[in-house]
PDB file of N, CA and C in Angstrom:
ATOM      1  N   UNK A   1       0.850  -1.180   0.000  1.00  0.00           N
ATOM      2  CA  UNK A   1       0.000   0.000   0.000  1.00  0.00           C
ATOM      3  C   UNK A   1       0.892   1.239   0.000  1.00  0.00           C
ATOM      4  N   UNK A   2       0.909   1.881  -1.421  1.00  0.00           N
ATOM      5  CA  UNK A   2       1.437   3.176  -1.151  1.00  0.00           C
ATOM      6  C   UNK A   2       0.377   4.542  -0.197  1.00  0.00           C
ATOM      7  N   UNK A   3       0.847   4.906   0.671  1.00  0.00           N
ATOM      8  CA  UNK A   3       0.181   5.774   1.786  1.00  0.00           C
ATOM      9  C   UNK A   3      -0.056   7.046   0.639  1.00  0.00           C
ATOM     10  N   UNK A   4       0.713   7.457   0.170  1.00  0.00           N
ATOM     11  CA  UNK A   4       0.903   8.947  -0.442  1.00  0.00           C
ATOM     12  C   UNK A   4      -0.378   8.641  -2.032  1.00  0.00           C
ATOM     13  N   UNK A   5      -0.793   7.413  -2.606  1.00  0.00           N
ATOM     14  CA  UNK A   5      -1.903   7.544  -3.397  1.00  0.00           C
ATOM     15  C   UNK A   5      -3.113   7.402  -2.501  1.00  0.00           C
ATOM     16  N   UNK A   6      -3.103   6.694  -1.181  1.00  0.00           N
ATOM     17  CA  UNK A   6      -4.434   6.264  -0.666  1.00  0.00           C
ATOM     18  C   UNK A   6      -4.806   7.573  -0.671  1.00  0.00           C
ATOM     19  N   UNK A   7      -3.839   8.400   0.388  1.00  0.00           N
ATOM     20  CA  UNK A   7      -4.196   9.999   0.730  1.00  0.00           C
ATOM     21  C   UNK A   7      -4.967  10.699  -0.257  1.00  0.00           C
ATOM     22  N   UNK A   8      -4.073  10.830  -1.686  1.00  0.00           N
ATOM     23  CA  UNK A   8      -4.534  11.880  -2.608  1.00  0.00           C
ATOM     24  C   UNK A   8      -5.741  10.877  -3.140  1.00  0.00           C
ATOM     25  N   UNK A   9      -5.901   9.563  -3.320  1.00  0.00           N
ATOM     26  CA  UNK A   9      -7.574   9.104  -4.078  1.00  0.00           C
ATOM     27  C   UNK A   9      -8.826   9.663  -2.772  1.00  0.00           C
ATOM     28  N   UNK A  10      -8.351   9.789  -1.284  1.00  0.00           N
ATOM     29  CA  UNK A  10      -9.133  10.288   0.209  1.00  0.00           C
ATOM     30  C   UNK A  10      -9.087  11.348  -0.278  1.00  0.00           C
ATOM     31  N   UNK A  11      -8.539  12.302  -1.182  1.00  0.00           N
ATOM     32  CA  UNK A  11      -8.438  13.656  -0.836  1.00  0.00           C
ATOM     33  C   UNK A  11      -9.471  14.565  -1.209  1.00  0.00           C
ATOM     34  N   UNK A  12     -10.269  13.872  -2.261  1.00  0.00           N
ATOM     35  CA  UNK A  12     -11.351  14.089  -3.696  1.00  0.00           C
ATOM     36  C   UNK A  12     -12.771  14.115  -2.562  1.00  0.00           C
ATOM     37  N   UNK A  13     -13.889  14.588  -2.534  1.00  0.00           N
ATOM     38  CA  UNK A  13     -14.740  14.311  -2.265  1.00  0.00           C
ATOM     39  C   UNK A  13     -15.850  13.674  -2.580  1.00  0.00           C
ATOM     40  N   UNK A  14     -15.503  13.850  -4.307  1.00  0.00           N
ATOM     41  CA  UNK A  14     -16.073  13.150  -5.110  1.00  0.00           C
ATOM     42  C   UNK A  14     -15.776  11.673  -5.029  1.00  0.00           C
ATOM     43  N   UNK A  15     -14.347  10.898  -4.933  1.00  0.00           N
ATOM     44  CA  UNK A  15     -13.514   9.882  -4.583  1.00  0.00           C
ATOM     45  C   UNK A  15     -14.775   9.507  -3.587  1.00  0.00           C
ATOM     46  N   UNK A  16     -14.290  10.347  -2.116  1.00  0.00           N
ATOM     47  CA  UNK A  16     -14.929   9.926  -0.866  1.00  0.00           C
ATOM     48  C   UNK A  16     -16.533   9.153  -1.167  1.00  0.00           C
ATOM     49  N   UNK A  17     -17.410  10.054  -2.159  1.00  0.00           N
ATOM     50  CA  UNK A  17     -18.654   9.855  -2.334  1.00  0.00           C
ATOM     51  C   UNK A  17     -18.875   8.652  -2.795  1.00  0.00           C
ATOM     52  N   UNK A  18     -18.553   8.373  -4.064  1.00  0.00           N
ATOM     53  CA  UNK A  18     -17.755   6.662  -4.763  1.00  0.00           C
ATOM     54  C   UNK A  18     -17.832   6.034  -3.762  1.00  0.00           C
ATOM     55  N   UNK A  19     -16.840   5.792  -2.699  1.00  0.00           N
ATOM     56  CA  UNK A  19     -16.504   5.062  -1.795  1.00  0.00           C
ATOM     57  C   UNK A  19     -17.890   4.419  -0.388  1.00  0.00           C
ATOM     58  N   UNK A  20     -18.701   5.436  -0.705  1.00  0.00           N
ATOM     59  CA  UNK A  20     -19.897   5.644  -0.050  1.00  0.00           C
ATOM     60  C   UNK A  20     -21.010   4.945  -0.375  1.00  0.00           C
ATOM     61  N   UNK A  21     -21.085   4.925  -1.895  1.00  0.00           N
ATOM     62  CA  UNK A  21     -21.810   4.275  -2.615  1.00  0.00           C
ATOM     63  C   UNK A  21     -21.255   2.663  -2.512  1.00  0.00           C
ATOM     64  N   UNK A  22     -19.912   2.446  -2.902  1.00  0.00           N
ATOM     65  CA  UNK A  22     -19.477   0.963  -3.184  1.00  0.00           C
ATOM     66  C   UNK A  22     -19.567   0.253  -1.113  1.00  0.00           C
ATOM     67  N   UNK A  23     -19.984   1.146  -0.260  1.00  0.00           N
ATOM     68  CA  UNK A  23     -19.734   0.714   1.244  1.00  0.00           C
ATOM     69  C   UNK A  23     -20.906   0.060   0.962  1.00  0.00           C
ATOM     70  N   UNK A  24     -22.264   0.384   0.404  1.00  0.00           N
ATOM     71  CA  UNK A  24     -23.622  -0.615   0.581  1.00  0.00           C
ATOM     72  C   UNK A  24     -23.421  -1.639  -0.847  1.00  0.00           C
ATOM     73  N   UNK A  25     -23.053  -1.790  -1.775  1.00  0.00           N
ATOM     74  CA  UNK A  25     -23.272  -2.838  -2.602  1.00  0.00           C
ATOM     75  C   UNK A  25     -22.003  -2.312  -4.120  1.00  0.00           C
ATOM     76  N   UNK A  26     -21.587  -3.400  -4.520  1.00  0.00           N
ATOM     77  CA  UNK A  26     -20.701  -3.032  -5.924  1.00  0.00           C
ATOM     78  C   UNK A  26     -21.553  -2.872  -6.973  1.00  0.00           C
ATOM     79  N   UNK A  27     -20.805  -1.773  -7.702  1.00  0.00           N
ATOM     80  CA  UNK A  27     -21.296  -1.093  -8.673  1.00  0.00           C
ATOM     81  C   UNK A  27     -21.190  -1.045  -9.813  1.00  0.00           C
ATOM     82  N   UNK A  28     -21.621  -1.330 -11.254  1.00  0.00           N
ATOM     83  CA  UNK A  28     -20.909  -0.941 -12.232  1.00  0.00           C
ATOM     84  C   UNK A  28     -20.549   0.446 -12.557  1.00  0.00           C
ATOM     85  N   UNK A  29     -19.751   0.697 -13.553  1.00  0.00           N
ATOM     86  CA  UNK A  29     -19.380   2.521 -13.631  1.00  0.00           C
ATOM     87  C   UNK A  29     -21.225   2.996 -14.154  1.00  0.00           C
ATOM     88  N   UNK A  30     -22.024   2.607 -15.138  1.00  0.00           N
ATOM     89  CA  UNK A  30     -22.978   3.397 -15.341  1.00  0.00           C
ATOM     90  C   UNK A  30     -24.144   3.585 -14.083  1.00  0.00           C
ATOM     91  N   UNK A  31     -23.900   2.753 -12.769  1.00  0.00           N
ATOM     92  CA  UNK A  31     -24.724   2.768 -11.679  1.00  0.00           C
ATOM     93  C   UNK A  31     -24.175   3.793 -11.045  1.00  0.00           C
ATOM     94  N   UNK A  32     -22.753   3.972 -10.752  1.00  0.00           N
ATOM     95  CA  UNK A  32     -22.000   5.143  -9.791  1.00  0.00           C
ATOM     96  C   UNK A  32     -22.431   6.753 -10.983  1.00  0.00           C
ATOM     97  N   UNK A  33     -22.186   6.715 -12.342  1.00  0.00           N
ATOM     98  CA  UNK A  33     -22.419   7.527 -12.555  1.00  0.00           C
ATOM     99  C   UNK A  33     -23.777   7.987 -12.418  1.00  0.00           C
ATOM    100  N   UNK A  34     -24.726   7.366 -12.406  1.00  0.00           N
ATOM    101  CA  UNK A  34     -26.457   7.692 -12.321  1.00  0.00           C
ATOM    102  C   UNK A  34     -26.093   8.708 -11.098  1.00  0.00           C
ATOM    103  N   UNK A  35     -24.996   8.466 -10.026  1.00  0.00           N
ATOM    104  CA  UNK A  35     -25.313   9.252  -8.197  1.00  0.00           C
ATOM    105  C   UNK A  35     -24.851  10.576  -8.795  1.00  0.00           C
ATOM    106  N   UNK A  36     -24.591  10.808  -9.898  1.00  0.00           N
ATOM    107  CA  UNK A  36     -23.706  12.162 -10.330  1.00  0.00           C
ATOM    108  C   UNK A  36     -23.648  12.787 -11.020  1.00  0.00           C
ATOM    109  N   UNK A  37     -23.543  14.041 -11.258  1.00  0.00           N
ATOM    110  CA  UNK A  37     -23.496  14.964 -12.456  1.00  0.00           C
ATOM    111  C   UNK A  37     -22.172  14.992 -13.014  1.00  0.00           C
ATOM    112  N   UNK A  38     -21.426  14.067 -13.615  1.00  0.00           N
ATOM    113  CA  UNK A  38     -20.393  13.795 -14.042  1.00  0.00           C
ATOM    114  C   UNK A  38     -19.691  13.335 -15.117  1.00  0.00           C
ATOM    115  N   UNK A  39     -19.377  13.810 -16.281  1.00  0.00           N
ATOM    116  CA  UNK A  39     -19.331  12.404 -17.504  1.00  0.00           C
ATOM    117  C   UNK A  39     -18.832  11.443 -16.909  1.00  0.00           C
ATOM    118  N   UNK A  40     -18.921  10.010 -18.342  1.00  0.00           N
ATOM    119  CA  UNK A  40     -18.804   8.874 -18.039  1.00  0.00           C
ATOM    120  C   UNK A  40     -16.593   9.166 -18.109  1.00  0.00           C
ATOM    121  N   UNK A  41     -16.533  10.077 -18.560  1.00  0.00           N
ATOM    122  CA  UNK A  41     -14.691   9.847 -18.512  1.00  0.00           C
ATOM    123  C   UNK A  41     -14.338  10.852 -17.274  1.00  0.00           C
ATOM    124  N   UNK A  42     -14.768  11.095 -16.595  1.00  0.00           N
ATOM    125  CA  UNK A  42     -14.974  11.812 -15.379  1.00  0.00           C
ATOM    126  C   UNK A  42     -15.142  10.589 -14.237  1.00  0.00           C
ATOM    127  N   UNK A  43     -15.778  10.381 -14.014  1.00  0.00           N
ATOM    128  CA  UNK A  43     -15.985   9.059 -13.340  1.00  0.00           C
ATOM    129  C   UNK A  43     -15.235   7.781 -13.570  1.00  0.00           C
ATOM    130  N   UNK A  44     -14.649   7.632 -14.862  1.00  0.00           N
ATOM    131  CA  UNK A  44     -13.474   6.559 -14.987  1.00  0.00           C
ATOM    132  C   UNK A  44     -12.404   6.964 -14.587  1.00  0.00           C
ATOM    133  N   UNK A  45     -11.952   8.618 -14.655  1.00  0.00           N
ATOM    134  CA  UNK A  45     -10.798   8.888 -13.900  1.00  0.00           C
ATOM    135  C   UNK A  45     -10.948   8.921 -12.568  1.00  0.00           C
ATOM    136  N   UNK A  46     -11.730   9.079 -11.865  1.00  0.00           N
ATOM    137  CA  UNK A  46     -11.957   8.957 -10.520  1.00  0.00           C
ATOM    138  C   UNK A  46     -11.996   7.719  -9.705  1.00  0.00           C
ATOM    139  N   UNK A  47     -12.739   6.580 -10.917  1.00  0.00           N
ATOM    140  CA  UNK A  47     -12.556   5.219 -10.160  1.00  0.00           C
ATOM    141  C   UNK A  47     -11.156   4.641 -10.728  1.00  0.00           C
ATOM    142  N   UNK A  48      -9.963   5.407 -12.027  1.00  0.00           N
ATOM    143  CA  UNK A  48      -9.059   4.726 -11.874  1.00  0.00           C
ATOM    144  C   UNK A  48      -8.075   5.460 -10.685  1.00  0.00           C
ATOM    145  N   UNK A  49      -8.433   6.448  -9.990  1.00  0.00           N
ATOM    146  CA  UNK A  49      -7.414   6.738  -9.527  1.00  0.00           C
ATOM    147  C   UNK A  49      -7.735   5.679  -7.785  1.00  0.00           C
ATOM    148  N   UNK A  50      -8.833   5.280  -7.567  1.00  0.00           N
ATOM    149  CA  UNK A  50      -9.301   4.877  -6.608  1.00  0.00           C
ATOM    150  C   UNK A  50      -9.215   3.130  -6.858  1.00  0.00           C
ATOM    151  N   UNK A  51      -8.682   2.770  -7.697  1.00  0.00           N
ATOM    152  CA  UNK A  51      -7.763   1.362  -8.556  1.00  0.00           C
ATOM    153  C   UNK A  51      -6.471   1.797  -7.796  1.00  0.00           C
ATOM    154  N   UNK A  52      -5.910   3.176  -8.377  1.00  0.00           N
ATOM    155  CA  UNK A  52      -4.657   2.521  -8.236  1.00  0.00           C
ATOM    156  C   UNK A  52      -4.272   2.728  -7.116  1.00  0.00           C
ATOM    157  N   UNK A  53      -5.029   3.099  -6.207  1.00  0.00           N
ATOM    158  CA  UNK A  53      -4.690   3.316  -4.633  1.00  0.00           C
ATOM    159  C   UNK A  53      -5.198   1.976  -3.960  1.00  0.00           C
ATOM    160  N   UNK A  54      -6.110   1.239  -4.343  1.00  0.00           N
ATOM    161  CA  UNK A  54      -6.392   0.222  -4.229  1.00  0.00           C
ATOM    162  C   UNK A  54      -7.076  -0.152  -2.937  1.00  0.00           C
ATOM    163  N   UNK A  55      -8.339   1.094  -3.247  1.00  0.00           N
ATOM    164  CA  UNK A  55      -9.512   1.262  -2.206  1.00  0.00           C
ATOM    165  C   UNK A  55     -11.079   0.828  -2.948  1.00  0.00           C
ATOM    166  N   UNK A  56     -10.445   0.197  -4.263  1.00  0.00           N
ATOM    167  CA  UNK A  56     -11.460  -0.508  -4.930  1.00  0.00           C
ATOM    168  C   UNK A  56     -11.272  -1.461  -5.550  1.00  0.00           C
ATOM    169  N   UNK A  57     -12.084  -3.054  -5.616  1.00  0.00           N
ATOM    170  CA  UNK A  57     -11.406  -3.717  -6.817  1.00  0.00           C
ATOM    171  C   UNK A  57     -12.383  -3.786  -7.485  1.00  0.00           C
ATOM    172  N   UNK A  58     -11.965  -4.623  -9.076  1.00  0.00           N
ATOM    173  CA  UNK A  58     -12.935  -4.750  -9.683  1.00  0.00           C
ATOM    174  C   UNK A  58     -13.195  -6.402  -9.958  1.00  0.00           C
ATOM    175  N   UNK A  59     -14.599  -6.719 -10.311  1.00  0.00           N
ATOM    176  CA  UNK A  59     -14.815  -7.927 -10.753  1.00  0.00           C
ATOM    177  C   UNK A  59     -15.313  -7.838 -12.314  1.00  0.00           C
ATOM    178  N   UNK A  60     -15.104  -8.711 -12.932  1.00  0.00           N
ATOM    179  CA  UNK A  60     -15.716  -8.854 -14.108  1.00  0.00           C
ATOM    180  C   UNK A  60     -16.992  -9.985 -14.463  1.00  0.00           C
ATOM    181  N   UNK A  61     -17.892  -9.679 -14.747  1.00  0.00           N
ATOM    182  CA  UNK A  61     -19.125 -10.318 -14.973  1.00  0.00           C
ATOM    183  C   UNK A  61     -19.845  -9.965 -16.526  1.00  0.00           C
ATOM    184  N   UNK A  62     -19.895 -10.940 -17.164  1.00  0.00           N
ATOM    185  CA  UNK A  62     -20.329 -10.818 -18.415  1.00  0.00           C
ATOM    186  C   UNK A  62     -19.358  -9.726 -19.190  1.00  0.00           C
ATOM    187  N   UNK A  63     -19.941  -8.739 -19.616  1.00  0.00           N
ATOM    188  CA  UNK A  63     -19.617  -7.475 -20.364  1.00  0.00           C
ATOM    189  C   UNK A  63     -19.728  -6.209 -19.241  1.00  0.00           C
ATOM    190  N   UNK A  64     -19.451  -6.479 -18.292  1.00  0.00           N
ATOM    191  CA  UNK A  64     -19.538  -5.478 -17.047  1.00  0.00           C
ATOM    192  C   UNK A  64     -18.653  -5.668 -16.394  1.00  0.00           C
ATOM    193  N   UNK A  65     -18.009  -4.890 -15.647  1.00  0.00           N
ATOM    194  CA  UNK A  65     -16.940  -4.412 -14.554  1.00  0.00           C
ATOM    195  C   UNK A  65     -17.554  -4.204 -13.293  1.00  0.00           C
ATOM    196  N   UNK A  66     -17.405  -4.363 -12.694  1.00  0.00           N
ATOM    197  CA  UNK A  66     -18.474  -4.254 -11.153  1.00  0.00           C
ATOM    198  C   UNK A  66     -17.514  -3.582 -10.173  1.00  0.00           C
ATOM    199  N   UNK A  67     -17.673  -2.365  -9.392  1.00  0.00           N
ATOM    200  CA  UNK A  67     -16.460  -2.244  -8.418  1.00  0.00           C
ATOM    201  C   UNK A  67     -17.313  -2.329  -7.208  1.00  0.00           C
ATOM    202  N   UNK A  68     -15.567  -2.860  -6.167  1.00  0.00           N
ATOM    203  CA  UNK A  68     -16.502  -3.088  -4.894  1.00  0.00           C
ATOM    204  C   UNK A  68     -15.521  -2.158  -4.010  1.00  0.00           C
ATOM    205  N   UNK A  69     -15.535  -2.136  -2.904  1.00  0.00           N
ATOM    206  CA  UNK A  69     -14.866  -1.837  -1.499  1.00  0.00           C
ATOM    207  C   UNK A  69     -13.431  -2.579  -1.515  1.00  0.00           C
ATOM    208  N   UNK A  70     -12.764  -1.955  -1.232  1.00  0.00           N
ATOM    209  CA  UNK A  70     -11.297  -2.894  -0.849  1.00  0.00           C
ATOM    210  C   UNK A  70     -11.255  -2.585   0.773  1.00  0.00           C
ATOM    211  N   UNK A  71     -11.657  -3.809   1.427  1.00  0.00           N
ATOM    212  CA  UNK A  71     -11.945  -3.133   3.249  1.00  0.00           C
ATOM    213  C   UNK A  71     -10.829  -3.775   3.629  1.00  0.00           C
ATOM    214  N   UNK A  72      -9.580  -4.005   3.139  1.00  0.00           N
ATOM    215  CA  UNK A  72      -8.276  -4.689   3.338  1.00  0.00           C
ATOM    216  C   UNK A  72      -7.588  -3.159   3.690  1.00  0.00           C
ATOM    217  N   UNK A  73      -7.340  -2.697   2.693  1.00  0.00           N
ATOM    218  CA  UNK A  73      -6.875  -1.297   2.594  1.00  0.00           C
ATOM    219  C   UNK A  73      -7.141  -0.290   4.151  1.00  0.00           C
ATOM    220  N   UNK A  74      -8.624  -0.435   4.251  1.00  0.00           N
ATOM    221  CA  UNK A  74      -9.154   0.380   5.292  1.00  0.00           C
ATOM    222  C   UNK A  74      -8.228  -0.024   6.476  1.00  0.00           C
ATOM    223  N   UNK A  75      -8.497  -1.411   6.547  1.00  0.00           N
ATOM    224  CA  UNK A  75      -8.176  -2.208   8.431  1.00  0.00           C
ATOM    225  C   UNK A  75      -6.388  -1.773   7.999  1.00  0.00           C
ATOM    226  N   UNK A  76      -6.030  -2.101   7.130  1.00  0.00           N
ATOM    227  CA  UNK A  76      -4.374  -1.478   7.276  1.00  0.00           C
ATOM    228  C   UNK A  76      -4.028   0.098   7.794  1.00  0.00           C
ATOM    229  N   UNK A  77      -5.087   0.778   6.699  1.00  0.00           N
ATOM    230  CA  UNK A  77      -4.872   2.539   7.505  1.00  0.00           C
ATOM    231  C   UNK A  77      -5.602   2.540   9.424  1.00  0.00           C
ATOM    232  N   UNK A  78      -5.890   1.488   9.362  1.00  0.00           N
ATOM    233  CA  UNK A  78      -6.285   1.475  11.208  1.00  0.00           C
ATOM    234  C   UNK A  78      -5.672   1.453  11.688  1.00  0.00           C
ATOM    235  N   UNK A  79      -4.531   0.118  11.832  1.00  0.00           N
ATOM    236  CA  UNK A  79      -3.707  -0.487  12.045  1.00  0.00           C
ATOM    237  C   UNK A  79      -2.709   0.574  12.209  1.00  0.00           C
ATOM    238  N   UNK A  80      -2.605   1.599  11.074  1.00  0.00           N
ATOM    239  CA  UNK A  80      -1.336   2.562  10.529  1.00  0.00           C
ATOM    240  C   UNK A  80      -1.481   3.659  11.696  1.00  0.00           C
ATOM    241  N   UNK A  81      -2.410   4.297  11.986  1.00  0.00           N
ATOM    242  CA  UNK A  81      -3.004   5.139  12.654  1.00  0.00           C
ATOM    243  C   UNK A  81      -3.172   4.928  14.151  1.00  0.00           C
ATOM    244  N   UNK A  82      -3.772   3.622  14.375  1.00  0.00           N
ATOM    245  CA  UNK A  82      -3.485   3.039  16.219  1.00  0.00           C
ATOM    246  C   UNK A  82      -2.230   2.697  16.323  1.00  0.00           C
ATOM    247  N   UNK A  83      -1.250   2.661  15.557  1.00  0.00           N
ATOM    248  CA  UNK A  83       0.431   2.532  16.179  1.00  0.00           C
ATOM    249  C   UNK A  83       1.123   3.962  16.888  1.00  0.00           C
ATOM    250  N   UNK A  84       0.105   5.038  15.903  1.00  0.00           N
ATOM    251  CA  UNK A  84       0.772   5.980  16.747  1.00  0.00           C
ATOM    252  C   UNK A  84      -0.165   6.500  17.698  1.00  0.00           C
ATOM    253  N   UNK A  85      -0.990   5.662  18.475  1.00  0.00           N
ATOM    254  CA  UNK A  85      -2.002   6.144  19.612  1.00  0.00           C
ATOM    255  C   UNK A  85      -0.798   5.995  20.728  1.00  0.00           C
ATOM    256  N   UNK A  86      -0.560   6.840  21.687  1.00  0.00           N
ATOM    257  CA  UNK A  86       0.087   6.644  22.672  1.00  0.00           C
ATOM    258  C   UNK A  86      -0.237   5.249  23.612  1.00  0.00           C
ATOM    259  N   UNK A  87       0.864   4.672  23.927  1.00  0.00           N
ATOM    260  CA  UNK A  87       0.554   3.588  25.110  1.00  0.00           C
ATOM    261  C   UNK A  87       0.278   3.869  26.261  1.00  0.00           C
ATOM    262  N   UNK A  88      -0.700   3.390  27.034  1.00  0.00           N
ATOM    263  CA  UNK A  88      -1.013   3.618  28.411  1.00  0.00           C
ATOM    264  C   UNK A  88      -0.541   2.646  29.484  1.00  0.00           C
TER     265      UNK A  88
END
């Protein structure tokens, strides 16, 4: 996990929103775009940058791409973050 892409794909709000959507069920790109006023190459740059940080994966089904949650990613930035909680 590079820290310095998770940050900048977290940094987007738009990103964040994506991420919001794929937390209740995976999506194809024309379902995430329906949540948005966004073109469809607007929204592919947003879910590739959220690929390559690798806070999403994808599945393939038929002629569709489906993205889901990468909750691997998450429990690591926990992990990253309670190391520097002070010890008691």
């Amino acid at each position: 996990m590079k820290l310095e892409e998770v940050f900048k794909a977290l940094s987007d709000k738009k990103r964040r929103d994506i991420l919001e959507l794929l937390k209740k069920d995976s999506m194809n790109a024309g379902e995430i775009s329906s949540h948005f006023n966004m073109s469809s190459a607007t929204i592919s740059y947003h879910l590739s940058i959220l690929k390559k940080a690798d806070l999403i994966k994808e599945k393939k089904y038929k002629n569709f791409i489906f993205y889901e949650l990468n909750a691997s990613v998450f429990e690591e930035l926990i992990l990253i973050f309670m190391s520097f909680k002070e010890q008691v």
